[in-house]
Structures are given as structure tokens and as C-alpha cells.
C-alpha atoms as a PDB file:
ATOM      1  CA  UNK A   1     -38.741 126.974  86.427  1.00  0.00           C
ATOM      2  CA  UNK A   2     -38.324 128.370  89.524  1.00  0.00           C
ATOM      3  CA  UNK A   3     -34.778 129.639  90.894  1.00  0.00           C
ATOM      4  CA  UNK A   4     -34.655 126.767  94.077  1.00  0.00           C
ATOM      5  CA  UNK A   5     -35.427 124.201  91.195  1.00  0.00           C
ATOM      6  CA  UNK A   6     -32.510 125.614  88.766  1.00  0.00           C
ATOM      7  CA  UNK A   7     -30.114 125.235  91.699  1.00  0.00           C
ATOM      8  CA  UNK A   8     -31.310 121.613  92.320  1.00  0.00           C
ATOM      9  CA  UNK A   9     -30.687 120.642  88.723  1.00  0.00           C
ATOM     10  CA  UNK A  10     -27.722 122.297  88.032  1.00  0.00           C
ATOM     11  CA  UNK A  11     -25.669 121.931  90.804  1.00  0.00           C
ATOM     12  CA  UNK A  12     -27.371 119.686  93.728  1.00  0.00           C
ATOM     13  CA  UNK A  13     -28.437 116.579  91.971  1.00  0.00           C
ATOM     14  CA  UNK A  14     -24.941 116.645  89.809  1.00  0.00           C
ATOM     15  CA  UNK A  15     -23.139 117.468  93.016  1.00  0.00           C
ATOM     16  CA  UNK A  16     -25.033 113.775  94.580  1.00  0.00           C
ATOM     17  CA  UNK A  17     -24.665 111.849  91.500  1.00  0.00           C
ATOM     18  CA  UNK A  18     -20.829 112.388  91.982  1.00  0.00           C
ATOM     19  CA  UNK A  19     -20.665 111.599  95.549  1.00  0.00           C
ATOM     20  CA  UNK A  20     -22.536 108.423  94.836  1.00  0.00           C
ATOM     21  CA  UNK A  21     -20.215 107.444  91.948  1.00  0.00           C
ATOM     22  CA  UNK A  22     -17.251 108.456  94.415  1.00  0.00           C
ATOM     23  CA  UNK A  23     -18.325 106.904  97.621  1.00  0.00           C
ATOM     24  CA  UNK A  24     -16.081 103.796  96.901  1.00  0.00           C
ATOM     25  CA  UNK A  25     -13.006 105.766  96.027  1.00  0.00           C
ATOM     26  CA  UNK A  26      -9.932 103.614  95.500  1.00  0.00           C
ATOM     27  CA  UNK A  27      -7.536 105.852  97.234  1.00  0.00           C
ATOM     28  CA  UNK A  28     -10.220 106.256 100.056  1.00  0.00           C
ATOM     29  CA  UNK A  29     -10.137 102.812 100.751  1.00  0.00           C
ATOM     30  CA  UNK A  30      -6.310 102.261 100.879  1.00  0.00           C
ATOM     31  CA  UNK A  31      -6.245 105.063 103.289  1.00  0.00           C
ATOM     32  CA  UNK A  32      -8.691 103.384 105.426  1.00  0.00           C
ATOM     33  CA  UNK A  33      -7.148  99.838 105.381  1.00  0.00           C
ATOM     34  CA  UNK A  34      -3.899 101.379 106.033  1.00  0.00           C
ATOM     35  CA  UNK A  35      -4.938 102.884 109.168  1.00  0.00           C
ATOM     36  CA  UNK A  36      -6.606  99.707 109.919  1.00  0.00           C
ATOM     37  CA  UNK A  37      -2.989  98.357 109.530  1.00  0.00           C
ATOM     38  CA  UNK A  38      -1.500 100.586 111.736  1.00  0.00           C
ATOM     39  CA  UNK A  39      -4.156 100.221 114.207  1.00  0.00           C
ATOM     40  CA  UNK A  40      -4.066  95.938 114.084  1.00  0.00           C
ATOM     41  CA  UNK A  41      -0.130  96.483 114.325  1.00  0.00           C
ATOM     42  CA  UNK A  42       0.141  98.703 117.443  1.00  0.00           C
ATOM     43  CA  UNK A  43      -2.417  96.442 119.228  1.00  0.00           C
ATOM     44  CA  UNK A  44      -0.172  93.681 117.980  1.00  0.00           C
ATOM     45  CA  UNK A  45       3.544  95.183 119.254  1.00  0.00           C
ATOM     46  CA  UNK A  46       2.272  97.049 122.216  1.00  0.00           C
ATOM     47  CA  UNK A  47       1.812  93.403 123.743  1.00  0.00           C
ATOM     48  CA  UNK A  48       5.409  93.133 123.647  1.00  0.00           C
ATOM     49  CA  UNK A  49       6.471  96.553 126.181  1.00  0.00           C
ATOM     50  CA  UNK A  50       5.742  95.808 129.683  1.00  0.00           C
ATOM     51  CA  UNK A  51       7.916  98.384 130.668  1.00  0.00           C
ATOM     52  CA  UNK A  52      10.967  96.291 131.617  1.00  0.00           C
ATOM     53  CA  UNK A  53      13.857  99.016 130.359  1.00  0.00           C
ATOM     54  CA  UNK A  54      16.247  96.721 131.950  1.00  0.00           C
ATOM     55  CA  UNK A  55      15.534  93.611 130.084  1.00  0.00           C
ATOM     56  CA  UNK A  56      15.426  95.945 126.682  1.00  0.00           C
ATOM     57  CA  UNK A  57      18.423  97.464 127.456  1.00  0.00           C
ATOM     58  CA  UNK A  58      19.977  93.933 128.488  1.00  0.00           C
ATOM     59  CA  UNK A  59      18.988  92.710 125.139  1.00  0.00           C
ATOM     60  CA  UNK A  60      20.165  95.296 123.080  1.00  0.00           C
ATOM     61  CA  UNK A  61      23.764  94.771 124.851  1.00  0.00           C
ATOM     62  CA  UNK A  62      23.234  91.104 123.645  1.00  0.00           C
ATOM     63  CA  UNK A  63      22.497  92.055 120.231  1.00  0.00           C
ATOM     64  CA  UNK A  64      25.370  94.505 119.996  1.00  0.00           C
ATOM     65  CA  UNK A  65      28.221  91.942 121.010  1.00  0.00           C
ATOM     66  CA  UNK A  66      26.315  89.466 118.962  1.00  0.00           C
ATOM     67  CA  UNK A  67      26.810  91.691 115.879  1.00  0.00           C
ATOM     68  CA  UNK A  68      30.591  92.868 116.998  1.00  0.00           C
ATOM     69  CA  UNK A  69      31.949  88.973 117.276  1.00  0.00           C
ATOM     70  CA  UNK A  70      30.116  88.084 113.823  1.00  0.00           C
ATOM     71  CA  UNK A  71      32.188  91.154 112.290  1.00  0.00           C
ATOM     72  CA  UNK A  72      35.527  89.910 114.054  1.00  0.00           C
ATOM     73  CA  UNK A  73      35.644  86.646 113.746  1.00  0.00           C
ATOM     74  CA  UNK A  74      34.239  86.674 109.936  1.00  0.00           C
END
């Protein structure tokens, strides 16, 4: 046997058979579908900031005396 066709037996064709055997990796594909998450979720949110700081602001006021008169008058 010649040396190139030692190297293709020993390591190249073992080397492929793994990557085949690997190419649906579990923990490959929950990293993918979780940045398809994160993707399908900042598409989803970004819909809500139209840059109106006033009206977050003005809601976040709401939401703070909400929560203050539900802790007094509990």
C-alpha cells in the first residue's frame, strides 16, 4: 500500500464516517432552533418599539402607581 492510501484508510475515511454519523448532532440542533427562537422573537417584539420614549415612559409611571396602590391598600 502506498503512503496517500494508508492516510485515506486510517484517518480520512474514519474521519468522514464520523462526520456523517455526527451531522445530526442533538446539541447542534438545539443550538440552531434556539437561535431560530431568538431570531422569530426579536422580529416578533421589535414590532412593538416605534420609538415613542414618552408613551414608554408614561406607561411605566402607570405601572409603578398601579403596583404602589395594590401594596397600600392590600
Amino acid at each position: 500500500m502506498r503512503s496517500p492510501a494508508v492516510y485515506d484508510v486510517l484517518l480520512v475515511r474514519p474521519f468522514m464516517a464520523l462526520v456523517r454519523g455526527l451531522r445530526h448532532d442533538p446539541v447542534d440542533l438545539f443550538v440552531t432552533g434556539l437561535s431560530a427562537l431568538a431570531i422569530r422573537l426579536h422580529r416578533t417584539l421589535r414590532r412593538s418599539q416605534v420609538g415613542q420614549v414618552r408613551r414608554y415612559a408614561g406607561w411605566l409611571m402607570v405601572g409603578s402607581i398601579a403596583t404602589v396602590a395594590i401594596l397600600v391598600f392590600k
